[in-house]
Protein backbone atom coordinates (compact mmCIF):
# COMPACT_ATOMS: atom_id res chain seq x y z
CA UNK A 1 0.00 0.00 0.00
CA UNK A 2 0.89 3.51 -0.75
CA UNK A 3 2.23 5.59 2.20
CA UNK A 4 -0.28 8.61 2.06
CA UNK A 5 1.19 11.75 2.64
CA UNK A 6 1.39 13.99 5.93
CA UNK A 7 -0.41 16.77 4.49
CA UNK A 8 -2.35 17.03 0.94
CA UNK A 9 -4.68 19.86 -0.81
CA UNK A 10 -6.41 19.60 -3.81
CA UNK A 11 -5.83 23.38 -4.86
CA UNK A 12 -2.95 23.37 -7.55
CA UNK A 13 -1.59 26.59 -6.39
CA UNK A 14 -0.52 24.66 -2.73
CA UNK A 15 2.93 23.05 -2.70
CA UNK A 16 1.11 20.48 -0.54
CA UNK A 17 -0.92 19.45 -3.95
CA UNK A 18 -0.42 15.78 -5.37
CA UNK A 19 -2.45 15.40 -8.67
CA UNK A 20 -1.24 11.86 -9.39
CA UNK A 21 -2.86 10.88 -6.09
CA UNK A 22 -5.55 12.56 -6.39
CA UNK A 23 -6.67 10.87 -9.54
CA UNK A 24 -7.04 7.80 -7.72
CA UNK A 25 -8.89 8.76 -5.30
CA UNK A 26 -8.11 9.36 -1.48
CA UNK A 27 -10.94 9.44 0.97
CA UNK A 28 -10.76 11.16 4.48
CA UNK A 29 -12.17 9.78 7.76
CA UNK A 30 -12.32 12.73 10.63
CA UNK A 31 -13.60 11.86 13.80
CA UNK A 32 -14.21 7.96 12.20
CA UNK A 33 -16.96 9.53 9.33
CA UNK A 34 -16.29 9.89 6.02
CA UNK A 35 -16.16 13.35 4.59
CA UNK A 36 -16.07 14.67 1.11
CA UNK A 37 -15.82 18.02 0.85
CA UNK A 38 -12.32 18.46 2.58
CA UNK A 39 -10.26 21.07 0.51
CA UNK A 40 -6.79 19.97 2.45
CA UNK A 41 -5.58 17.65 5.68
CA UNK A 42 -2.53 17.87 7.77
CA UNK A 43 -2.46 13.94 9.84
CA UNK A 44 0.15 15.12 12.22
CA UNK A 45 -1.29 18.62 13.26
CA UNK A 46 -4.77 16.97 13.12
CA UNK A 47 -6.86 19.11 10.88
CA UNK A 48 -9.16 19.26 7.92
CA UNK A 49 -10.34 22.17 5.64
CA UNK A 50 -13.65 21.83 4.63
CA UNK A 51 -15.43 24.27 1.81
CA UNK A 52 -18.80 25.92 3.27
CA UNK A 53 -21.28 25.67 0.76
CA UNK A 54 -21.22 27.23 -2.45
CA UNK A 55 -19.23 30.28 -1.23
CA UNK A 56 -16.09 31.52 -2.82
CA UNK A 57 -13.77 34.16 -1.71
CA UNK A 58 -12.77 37.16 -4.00
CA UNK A 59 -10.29 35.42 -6.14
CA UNK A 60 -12.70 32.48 -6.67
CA UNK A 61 -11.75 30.04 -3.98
CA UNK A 62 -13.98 28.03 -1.80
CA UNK A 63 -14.54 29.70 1.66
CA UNK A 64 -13.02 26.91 4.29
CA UNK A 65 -12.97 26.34 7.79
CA UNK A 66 -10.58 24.29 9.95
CA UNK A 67 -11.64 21.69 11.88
CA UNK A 68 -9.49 19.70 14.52
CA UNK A 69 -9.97 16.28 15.73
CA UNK A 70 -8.44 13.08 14.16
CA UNK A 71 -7.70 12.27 10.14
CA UNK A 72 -7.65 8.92 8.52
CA UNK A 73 -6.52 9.54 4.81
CA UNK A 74 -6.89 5.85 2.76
CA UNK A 75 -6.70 5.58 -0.95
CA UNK A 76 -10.50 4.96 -2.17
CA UNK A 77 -8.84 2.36 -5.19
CA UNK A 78 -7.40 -0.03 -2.98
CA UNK A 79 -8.64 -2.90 -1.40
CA UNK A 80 -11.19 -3.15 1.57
CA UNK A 81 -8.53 -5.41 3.68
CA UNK A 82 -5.56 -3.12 2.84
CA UNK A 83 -7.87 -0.11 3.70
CA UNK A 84 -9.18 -1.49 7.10
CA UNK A 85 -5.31 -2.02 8.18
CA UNK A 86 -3.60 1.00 7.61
């Protein structure tokens, strides 16, 4: 299995951004439910960024907020067993 990285966005502009990841798909557990609107995770500081709604900022990005609390990153293409382990 794929080591998933400390920290990840999915905005381009962030050097924390990882498009050949993100093509296959990583899915985010916080506080053990799955979420899918997270913008960008840290594991080790334990934080997620999720967009609020529909509402973008003046250049055009999502409006975010940080929530703390646990993060379980997993890759959504790999197997259940391999998932469940890591």
């Amino acid at each position: 299995m794929t080591d998933m990285p400390d920290r990840l966005s999915i905005n381009p502009n962030s050097p924390h951004y990882n498009g050949e990841l993100l093509e296959r798909g990583v899915g985010i557990r916080f506080k053990g439910v799955e979420k899918t609107n997270v913008e960008e995770y840290c594991v080790s500081e334990g934080w997620i960024r999720v967009s609020v709604g529909n509402t973008r900022d003046r250049k055009g990005n999502p409006l975010t907020i940080k929530l703390s609390g646990p993060v379980e990153p997993y890759l959504k293409d790999a197997p259940a067993e391999e998932a469940s382990q890591g």
